[in-house]
PDB file of N, CA and C in Angstrom:
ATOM      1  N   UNK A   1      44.199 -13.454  -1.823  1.00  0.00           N
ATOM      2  CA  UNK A   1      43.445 -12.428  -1.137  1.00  0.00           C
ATOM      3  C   UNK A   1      41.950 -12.761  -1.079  1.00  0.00           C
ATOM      4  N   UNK A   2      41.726 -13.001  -2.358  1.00  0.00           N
ATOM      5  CA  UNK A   2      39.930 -13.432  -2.581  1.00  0.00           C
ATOM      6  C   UNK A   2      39.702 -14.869  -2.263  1.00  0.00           C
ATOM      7  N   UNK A   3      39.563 -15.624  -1.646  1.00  0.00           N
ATOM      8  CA  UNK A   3      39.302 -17.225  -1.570  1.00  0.00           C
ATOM      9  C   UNK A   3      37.948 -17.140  -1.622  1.00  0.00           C
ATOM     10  N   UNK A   4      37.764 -18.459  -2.514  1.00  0.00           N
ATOM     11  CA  UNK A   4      36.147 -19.298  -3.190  1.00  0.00           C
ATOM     12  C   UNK A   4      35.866 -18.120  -4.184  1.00  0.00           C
ATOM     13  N   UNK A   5      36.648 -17.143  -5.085  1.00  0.00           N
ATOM     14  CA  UNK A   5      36.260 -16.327  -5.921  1.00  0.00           C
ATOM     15  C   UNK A   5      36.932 -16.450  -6.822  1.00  0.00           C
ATOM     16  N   UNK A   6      36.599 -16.341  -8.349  1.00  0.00           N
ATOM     17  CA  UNK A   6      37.573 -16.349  -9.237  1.00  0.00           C
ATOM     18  C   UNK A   6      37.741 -14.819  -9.982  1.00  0.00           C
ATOM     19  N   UNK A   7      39.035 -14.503 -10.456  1.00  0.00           N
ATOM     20  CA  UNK A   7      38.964 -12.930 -10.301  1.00  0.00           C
ATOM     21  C   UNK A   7      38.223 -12.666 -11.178  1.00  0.00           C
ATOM     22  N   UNK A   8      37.572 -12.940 -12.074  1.00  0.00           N
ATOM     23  CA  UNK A   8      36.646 -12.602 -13.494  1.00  0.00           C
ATOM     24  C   UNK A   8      35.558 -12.018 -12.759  1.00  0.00           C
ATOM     25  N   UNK A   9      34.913 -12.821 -11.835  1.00  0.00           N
ATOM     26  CA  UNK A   9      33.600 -12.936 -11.116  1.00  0.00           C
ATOM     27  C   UNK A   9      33.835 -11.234 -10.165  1.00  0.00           C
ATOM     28  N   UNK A  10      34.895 -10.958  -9.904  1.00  0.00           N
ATOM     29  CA  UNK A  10      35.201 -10.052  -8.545  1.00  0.00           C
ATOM     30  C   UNK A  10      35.092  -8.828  -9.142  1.00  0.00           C
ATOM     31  N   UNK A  11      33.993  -7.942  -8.574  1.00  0.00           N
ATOM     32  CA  UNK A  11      34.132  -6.352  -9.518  1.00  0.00           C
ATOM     33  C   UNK A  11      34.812  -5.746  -8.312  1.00  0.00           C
ATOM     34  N   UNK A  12      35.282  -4.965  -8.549  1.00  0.00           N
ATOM     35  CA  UNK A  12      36.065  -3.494  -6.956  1.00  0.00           C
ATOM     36  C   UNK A  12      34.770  -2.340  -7.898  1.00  0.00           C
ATOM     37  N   UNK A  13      34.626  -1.985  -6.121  1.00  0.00           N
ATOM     38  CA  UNK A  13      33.387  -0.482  -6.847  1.00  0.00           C
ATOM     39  C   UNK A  13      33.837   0.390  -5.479  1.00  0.00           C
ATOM     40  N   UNK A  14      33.430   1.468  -5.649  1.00  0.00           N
ATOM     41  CA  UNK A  14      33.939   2.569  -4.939  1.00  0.00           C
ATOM     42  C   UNK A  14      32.765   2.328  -3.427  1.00  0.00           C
ATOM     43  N   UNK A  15      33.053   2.893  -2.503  1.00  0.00           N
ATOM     44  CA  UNK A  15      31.971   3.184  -1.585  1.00  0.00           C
ATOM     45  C   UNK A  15      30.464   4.021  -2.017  1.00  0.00           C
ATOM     46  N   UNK A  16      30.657   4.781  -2.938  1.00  0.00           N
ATOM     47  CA  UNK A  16      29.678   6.022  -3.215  1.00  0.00           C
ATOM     48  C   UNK A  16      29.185   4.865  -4.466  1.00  0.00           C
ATOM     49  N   UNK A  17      29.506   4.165  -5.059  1.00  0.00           N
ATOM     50  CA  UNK A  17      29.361   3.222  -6.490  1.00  0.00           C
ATOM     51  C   UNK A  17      28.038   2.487  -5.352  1.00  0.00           C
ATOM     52  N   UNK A  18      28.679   1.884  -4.314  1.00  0.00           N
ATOM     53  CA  UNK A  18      27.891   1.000  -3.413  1.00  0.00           C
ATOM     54  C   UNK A  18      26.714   1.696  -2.905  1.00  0.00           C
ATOM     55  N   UNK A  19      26.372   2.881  -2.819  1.00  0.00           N
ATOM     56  CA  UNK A  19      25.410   3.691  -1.720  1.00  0.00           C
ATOM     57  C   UNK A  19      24.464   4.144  -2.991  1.00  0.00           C
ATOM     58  N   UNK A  20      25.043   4.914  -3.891  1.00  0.00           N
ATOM     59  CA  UNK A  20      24.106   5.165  -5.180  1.00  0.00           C
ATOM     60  C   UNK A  20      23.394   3.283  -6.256  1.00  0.00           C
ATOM     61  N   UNK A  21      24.272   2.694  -6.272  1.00  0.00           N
ATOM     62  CA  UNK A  21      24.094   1.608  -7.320  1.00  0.00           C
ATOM     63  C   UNK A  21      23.334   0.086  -5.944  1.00  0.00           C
ATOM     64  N   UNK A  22      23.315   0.556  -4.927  1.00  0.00           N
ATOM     65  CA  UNK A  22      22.869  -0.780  -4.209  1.00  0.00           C
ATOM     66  C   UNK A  22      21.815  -2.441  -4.896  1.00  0.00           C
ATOM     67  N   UNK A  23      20.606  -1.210  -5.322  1.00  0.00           N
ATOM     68  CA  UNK A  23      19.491  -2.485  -6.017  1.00  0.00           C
ATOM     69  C   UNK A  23      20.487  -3.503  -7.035  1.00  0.00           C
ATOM     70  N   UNK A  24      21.263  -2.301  -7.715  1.00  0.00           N
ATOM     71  CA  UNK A  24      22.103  -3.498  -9.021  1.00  0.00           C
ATOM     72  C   UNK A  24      22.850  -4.241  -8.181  1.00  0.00           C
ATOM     73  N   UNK A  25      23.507  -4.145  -7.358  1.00  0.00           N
ATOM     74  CA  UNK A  25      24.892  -4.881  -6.673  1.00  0.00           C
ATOM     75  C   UNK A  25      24.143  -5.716  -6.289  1.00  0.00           C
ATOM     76  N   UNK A  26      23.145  -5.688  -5.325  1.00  0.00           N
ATOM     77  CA  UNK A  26      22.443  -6.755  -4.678  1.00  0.00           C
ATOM     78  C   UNK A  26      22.092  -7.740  -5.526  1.00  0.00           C
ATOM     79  N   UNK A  27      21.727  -7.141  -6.577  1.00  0.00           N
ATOM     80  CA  UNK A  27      21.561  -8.234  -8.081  1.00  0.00           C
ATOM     81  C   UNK A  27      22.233  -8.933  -8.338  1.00  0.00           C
ATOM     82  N   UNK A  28      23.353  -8.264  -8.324  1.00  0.00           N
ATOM     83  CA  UNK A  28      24.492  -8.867  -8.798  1.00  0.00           C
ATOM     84  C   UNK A  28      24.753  -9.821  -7.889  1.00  0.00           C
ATOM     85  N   UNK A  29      25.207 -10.029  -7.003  1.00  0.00           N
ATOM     86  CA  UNK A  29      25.347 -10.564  -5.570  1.00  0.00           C
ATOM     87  C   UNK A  29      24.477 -11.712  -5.423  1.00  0.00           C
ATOM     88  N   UNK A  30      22.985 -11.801  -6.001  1.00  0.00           N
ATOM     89  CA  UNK A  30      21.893 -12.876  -5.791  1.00  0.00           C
ATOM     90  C   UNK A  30      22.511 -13.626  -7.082  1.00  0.00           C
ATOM     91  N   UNK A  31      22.770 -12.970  -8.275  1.00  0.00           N
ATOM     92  CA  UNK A  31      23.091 -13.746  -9.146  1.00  0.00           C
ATOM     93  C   UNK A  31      24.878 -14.259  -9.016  1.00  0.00           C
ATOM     94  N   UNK A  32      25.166 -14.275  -7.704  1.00  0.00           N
ATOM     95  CA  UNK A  32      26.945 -14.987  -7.584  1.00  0.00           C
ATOM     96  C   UNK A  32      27.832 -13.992  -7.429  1.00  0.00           C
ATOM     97  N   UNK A  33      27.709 -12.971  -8.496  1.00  0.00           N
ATOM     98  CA  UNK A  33      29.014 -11.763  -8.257  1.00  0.00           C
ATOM     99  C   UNK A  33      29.570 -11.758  -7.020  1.00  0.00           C
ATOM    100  N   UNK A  34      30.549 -11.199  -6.721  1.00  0.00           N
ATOM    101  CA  UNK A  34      31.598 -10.742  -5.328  1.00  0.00           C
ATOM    102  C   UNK A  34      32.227  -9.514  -5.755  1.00  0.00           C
ATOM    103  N   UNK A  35      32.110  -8.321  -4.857  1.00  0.00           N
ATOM    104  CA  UNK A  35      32.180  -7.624  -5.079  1.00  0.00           C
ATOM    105  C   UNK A  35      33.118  -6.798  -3.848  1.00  0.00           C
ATOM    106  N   UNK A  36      34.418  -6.372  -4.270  1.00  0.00           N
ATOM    107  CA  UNK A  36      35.467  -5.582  -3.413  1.00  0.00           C
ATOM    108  C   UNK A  36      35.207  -4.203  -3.366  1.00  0.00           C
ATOM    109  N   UNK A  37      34.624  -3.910  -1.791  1.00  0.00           N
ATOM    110  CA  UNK A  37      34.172  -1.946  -1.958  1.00  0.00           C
ATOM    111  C   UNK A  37      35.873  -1.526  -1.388  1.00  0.00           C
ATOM    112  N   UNK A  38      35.627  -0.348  -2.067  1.00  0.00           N
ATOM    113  CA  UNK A  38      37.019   0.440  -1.589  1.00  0.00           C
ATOM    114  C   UNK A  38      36.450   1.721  -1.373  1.00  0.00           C
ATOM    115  N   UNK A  39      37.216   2.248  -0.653  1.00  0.00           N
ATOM    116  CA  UNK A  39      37.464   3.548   0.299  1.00  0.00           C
ATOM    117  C   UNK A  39      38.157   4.654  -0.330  1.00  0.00           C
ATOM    118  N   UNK A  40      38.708   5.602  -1.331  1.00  0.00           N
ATOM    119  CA  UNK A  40      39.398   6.160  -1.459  1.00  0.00           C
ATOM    120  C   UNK A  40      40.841   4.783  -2.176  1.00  0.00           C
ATOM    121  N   UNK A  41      40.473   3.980  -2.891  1.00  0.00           N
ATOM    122  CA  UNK A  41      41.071   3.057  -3.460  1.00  0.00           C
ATOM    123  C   UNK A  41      41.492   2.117  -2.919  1.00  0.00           C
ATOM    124  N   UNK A  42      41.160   2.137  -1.237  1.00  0.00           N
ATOM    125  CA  UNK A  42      41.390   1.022  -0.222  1.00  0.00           C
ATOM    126  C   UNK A  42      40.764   0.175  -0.536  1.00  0.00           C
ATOM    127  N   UNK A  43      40.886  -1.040  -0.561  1.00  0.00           N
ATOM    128  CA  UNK A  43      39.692  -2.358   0.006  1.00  0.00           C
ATOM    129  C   UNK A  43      39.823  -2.497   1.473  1.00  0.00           C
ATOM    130  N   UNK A  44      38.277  -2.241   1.162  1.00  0.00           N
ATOM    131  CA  UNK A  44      37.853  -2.103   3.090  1.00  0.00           C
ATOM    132  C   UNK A  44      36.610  -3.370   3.564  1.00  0.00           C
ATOM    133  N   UNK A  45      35.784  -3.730   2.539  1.00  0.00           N
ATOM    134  CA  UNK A  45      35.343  -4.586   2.682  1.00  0.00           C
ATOM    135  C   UNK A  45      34.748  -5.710   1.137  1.00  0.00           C
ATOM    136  N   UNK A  46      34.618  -7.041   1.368  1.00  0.00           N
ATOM    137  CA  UNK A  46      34.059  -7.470   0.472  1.00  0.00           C
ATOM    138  C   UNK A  46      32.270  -8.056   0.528  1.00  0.00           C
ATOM    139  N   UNK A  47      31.735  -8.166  -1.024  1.00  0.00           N
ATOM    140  CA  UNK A  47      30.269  -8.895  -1.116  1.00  0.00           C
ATOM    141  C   UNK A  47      30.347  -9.715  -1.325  1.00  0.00           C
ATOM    142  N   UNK A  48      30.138 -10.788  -1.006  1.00  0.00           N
ATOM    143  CA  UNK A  48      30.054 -12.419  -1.355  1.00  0.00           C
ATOM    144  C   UNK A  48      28.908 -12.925  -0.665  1.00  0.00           C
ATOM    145  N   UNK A  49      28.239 -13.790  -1.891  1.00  0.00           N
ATOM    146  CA  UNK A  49      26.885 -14.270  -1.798  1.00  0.00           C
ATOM    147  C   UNK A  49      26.997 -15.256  -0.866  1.00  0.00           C
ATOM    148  N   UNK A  50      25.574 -15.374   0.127  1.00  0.00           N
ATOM    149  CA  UNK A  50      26.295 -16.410   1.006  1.00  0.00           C
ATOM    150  C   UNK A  50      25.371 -17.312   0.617  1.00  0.00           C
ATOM    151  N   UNK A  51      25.890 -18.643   1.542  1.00  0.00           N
ATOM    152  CA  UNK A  51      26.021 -19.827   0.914  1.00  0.00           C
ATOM    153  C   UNK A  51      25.111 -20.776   1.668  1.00  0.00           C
ATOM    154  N   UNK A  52      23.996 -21.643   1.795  1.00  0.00           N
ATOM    155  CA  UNK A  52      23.351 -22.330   2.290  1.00  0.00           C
ATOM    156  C   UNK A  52      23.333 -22.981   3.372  1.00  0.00           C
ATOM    157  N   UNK A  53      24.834 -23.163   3.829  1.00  0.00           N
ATOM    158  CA  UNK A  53      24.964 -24.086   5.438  1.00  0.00           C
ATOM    159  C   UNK A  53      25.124 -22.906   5.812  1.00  0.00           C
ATOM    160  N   UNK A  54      25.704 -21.315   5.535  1.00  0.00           N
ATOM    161  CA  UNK A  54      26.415 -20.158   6.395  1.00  0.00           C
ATOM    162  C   UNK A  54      24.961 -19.252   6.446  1.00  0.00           C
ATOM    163  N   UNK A  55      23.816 -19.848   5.744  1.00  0.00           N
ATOM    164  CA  UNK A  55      22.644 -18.836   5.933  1.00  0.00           C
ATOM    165  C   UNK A  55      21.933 -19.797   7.759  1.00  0.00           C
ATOM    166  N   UNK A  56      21.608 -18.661   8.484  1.00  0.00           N
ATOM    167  CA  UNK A  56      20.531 -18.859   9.686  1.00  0.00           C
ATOM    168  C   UNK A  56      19.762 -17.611   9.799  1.00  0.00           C
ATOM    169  N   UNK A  57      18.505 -18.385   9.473  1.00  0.00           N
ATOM    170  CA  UNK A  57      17.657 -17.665   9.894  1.00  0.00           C
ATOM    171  C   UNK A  57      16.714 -16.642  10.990  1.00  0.00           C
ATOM    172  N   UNK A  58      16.661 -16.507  11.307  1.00  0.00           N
ATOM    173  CA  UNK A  58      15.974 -16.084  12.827  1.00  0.00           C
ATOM    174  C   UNK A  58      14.288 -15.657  12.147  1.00  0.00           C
ATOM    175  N   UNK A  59      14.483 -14.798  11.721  1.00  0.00           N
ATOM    176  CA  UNK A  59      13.308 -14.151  11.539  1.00  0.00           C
ATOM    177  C   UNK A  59      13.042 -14.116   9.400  1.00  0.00           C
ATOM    178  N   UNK A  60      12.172 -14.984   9.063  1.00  0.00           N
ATOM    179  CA  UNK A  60      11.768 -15.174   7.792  1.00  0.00           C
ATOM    180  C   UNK A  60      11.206 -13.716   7.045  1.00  0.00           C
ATOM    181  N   UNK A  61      11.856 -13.096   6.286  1.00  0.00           N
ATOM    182  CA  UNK A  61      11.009 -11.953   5.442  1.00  0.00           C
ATOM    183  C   UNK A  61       9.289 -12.394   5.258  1.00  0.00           C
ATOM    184  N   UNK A  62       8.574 -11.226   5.467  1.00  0.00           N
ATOM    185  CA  UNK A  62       7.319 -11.285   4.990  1.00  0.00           C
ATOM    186  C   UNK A  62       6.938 -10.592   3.716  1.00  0.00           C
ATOM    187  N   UNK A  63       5.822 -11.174   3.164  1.00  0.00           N
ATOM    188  CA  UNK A  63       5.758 -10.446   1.795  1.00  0.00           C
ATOM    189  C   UNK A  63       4.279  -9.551   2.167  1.00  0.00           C
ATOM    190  N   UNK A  64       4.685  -7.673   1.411  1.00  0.00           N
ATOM    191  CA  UNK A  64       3.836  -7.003   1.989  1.00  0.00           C
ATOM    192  C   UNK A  64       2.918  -7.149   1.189  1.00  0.00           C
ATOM    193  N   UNK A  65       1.557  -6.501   1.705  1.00  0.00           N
ATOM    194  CA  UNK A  65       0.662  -6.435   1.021  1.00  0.00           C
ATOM    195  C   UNK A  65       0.234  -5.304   0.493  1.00  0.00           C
ATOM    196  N   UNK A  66       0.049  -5.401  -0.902  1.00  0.00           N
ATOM    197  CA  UNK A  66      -0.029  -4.432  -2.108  1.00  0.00           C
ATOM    198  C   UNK A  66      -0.885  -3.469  -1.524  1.00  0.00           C
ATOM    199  N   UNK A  67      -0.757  -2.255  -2.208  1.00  0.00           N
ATOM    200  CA  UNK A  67      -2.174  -1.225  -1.689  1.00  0.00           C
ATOM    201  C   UNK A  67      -3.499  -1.559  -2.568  1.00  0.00           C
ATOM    202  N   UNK A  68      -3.413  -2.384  -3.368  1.00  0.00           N
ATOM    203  CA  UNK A  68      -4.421  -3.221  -4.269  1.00  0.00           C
ATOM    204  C   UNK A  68      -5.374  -3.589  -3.246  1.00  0.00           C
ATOM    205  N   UNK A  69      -4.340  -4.795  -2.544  1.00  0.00           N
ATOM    206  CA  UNK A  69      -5.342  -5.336  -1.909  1.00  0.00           C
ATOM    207  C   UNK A  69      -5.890  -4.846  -0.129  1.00  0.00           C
ATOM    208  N   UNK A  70      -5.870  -3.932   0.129  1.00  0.00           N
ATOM    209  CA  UNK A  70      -6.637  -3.052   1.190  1.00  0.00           C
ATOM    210  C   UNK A  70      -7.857  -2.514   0.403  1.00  0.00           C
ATOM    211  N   UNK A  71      -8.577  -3.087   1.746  1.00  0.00           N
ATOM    212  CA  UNK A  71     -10.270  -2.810   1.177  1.00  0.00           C
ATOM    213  C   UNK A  71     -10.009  -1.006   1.404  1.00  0.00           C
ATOM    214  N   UNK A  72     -10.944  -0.698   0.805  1.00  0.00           N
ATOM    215  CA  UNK A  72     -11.033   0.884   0.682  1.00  0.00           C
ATOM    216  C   UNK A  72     -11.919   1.352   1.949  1.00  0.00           C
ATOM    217  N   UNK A  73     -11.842   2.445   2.416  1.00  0.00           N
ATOM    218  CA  UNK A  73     -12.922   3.057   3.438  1.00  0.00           C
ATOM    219  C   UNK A  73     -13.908   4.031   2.307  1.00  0.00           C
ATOM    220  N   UNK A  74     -15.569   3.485   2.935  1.00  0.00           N
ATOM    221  CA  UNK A  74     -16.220   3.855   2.597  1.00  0.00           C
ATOM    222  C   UNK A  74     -16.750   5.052   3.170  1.00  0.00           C
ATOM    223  N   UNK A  75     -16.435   6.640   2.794  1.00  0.00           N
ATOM    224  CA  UNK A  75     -17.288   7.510   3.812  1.00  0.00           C
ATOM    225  C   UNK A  75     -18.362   7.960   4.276  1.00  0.00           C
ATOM    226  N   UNK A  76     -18.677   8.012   4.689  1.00  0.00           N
ATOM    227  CA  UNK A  76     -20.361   8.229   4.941  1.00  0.00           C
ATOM    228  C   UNK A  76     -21.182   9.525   4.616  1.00  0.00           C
ATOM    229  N   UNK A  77     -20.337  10.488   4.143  1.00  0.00           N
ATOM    230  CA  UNK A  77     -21.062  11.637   3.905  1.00  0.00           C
ATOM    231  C   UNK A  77     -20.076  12.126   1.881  1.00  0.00           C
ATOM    232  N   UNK A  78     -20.349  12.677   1.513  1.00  0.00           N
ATOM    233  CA  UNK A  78     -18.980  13.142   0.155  1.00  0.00           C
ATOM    234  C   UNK A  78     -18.007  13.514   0.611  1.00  0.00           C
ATOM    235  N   UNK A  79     -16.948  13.858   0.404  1.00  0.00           N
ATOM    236  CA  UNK A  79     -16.030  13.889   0.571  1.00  0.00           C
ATOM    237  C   UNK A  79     -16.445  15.713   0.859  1.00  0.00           C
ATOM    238  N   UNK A  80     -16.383  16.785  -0.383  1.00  0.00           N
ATOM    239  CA  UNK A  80     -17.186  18.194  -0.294  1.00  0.00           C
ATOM    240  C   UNK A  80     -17.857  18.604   1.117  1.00  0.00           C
ATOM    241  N   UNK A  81     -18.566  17.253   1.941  1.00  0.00           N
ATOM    242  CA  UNK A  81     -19.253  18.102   2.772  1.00  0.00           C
ATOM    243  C   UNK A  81     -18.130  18.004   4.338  1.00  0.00           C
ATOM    244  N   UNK A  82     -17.286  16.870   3.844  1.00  0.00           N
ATOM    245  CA  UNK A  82     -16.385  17.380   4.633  1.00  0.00           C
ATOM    246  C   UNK A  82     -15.738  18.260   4.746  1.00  0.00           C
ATOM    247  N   UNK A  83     -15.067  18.439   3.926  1.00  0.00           N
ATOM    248  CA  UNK A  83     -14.124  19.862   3.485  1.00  0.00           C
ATOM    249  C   UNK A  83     -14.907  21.366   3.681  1.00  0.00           C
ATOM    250  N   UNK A  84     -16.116  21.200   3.375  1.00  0.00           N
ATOM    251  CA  UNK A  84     -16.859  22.472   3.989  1.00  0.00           C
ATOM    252  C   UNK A  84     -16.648  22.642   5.163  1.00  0.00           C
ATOM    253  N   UNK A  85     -16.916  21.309   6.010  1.00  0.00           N
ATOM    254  CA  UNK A  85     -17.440  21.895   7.450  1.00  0.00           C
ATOM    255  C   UNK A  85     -15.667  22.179   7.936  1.00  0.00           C
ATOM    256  N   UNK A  86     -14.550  21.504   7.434  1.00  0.00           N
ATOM    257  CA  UNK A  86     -13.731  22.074   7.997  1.00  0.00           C
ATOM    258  C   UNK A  86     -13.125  23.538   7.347  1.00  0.00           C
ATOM    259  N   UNK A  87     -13.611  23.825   5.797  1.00  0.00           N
ATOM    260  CA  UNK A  87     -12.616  24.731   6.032  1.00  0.00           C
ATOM    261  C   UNK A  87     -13.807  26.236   6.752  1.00  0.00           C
ATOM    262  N   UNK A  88     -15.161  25.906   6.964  1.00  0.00           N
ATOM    263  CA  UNK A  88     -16.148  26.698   7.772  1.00  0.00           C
ATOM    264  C   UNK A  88     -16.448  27.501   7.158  1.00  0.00           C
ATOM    265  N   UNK A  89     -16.519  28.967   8.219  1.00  0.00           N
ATOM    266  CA  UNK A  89     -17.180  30.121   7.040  1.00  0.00           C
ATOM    267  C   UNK A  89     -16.402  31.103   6.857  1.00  0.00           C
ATOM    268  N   UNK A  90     -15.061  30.902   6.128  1.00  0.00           N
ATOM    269  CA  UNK A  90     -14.363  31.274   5.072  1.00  0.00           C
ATOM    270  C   UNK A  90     -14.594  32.789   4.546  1.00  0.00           C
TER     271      UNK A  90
END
């Protein structure tokens, strides 16, 4: 049923296991795991890490940039005299 998997390696997790637990699976998955989702105890689909000739690229991930590094806006008046003039004469 499983080919290029050995069953040790193969977890079965529920659909709702998959939607709540994603960050770990994906983990799991970068680190080799294969993973059988089921449906109501169906197997409906499998995770298997893919493999270097079966990866194509199109479009390369970018790495974002932190809110660290965005220069800050400097305002020109305090912050107070803004908020006055909008919230007015109150």
């Amino acid at each position: 049923m499983l080919h290029g998997a050995t069953l040790d390696r193969v977890k079965q997790i529920s659909q709702r296991e998959l939607r709540n637990d994603n960050a770990e699976i994906m983990r799991g998955v970068e680190a080799g795991e294969t993973y059988v989702v089921t449906r109501r105890g169906v197997p409906v689909a499998r995770i298997v890490p893919i493999s270097e000739p079966d990866l194509k690229i199109d479009r390369p991930a970018t790495t974002r940039r932190r809110f660290s590094d965005i220069k800050r806006v400097q305002p020109s008046e305090p912050t107070s005299v803004t908020i006055d003039y909008l919230r007015g004469d109150r």
